[in-house]
C-alpha atoms as a PDB file:
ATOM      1  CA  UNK A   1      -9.391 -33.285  10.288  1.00  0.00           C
ATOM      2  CA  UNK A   2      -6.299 -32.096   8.789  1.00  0.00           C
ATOM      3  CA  UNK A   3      -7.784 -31.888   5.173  1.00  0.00           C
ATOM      4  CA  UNK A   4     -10.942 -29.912   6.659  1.00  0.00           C
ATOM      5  CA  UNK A   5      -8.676 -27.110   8.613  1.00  0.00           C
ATOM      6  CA  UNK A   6      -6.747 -27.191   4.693  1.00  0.00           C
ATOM      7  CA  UNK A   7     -10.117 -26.305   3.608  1.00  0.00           C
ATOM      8  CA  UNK A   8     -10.690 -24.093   6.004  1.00  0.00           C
ATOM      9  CA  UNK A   9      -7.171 -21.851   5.405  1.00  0.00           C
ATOM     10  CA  UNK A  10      -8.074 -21.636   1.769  1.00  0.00           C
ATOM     11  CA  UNK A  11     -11.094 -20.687   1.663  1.00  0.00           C
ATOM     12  CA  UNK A  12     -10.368 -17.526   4.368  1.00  0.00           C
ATOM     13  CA  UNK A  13      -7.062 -16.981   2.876  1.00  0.00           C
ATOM     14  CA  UNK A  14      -7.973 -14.564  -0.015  1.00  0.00           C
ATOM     15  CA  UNK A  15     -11.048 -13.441   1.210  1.00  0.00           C
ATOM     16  CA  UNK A  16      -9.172 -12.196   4.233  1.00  0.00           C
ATOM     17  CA  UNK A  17      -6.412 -10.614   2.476  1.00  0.00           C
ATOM     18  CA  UNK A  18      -9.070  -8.711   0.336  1.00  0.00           C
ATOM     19  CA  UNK A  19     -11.001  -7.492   3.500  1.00  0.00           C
ATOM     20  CA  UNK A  20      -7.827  -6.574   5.212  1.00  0.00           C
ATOM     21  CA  UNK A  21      -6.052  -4.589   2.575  1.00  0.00           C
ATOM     22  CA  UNK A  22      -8.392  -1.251   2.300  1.00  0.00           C
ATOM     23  CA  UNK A  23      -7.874  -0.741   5.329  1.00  0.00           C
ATOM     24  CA  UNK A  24      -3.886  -0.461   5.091  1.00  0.00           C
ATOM     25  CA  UNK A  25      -4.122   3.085   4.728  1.00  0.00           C
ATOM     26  CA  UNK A  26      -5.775   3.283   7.800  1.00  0.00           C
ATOM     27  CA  UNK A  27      -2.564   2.199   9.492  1.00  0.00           C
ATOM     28  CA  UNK A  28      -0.696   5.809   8.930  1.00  0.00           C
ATOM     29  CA  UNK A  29       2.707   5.645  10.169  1.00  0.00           C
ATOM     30  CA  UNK A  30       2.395   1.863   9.030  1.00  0.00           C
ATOM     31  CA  UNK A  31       1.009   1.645   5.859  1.00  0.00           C
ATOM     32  CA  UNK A  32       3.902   0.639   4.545  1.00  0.00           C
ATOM     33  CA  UNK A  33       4.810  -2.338   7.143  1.00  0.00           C
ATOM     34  CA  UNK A  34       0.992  -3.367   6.882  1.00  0.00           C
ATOM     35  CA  UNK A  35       1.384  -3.280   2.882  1.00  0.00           C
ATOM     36  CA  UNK A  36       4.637  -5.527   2.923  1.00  0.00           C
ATOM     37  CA  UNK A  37       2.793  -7.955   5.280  1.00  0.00           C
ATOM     38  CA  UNK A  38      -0.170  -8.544   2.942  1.00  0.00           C
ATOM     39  CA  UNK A  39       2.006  -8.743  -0.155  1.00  0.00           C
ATOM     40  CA  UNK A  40       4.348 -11.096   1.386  1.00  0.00           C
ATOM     41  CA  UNK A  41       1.020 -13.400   2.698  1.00  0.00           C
ATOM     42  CA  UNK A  42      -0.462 -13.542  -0.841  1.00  0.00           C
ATOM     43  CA  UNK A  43       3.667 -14.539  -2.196  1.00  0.00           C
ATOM     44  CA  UNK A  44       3.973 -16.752   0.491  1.00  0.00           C
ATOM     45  CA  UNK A  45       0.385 -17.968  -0.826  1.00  0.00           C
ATOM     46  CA  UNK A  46       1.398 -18.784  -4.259  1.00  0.00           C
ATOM     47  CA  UNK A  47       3.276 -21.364  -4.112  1.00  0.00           C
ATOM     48  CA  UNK A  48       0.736 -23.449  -1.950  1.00  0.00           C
ATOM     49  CA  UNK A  49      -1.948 -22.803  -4.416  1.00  0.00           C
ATOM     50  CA  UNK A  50      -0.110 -23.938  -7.712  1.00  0.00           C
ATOM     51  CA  UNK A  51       1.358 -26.823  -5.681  1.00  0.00           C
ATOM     52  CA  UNK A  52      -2.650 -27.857  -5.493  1.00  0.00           C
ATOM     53  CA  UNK A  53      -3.017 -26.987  -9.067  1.00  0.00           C
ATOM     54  CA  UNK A  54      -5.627 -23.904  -7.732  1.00  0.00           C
ATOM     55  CA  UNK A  55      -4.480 -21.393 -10.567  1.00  0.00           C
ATOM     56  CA  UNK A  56      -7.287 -19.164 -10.221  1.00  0.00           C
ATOM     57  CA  UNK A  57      -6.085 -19.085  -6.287  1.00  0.00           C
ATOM     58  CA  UNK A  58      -2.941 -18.223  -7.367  1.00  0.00           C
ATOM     59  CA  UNK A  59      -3.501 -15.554  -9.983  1.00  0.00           C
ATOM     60  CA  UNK A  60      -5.400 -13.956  -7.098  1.00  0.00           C
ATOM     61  CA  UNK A  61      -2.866 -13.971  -4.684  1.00  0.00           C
ATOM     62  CA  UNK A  62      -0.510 -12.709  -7.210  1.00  0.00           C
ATOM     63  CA  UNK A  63      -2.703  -9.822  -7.834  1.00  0.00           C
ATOM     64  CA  UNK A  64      -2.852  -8.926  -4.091  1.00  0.00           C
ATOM     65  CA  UNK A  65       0.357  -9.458  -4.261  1.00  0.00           C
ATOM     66  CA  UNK A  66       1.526  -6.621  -7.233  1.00  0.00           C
ATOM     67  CA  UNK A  67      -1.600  -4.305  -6.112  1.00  0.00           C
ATOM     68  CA  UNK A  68      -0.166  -3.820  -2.368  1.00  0.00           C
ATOM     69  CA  UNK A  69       3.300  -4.068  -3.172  1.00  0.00           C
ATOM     70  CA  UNK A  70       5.130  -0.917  -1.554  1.00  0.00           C
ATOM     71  CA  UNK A  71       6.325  -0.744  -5.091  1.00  0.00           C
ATOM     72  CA  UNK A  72       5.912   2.843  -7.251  1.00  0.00           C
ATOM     73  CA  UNK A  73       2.797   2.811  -9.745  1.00  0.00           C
ATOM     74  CA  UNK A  74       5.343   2.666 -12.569  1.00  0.00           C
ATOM     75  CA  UNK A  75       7.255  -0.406 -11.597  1.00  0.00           C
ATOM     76  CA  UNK A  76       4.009  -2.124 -11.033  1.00  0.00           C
ATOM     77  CA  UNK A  77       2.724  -1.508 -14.693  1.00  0.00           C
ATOM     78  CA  UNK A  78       6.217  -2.628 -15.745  1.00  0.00           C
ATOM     79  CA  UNK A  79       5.945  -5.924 -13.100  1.00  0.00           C
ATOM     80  CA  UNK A  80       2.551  -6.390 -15.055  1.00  0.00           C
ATOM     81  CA  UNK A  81       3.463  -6.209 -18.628  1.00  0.00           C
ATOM     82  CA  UNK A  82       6.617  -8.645 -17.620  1.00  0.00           C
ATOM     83  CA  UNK A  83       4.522 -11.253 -16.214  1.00  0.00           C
ATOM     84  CA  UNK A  84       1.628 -10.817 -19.168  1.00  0.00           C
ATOM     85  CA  UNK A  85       4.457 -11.567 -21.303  1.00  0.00           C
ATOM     86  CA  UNK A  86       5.666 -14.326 -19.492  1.00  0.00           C
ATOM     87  CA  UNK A  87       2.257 -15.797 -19.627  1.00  0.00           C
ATOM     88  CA  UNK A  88       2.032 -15.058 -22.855  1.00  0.00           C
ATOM     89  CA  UNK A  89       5.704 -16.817 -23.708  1.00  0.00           C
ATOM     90  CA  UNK A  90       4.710 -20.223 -21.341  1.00  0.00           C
ATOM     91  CA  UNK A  91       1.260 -20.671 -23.347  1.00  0.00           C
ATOM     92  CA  UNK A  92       2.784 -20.870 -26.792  1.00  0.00           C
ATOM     93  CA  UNK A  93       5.806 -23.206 -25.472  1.00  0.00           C
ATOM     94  CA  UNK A  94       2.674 -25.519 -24.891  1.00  0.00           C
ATOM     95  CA  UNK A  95       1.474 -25.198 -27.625  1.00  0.00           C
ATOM     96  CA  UNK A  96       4.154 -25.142 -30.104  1.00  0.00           C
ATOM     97  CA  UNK A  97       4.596 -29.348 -29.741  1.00  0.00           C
ATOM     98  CA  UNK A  98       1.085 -29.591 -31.003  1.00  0.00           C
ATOM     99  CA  UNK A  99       1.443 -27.188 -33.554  1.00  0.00           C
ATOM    100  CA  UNK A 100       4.351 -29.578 -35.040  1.00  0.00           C
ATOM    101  CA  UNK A 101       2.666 -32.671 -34.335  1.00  0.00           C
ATOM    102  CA  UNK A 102      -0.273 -31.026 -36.471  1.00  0.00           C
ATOM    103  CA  UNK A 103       2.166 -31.014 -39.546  1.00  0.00           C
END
């Protein structure tokens, strides 16, 4: 029971944030308070998903995440770029053993 209501909560999980967050601006004099809520879900989401080794979950979440951030447009290009790089850095650590083993 407890692995189908698991089920459940991820499967609604991002499709609910999605549906929910066009409507934010909707909110007026909350907006903001309504935009911290959803990015905080999809962070508080992240680690659940890359706990369960759902990385596509989780690059979704952290998308929801750095799109509704109450963030300015600039600091989200910048929080982009970082994390690209990041990315970037973590794939050739992996790789780099191979590459040695390879000579």
């Amino acid at each position: 029971m407890l692995l189908i209501l698991l089920k459940l909560i991820k499967w609604v999980s991002l499709p609910a944030l999605l549906v929910a967050s066009p409507f934010s601006q909707y909110a007026a004099r909350y907006e903001f308070l309504v935009d911290v809520v959803i990015s905080l879900a999809a962070i508080a989401s992240v680690p659940w998903a890359i706990r369960s080794r759902d990385y596509f979950w989780a690059a979704g979440f952290v998308g929801i995440a750095v799109v509704f951030s109450p963030l300015l447009l600039v600091l989200k290009i910048f929080l982009l770029m970082g994390l690209a790089c990041a990315v970037m850095a973590a794939a050739l650590l992996a790789t780099f053993p191979a590459f040695l083993r390879s000579k």
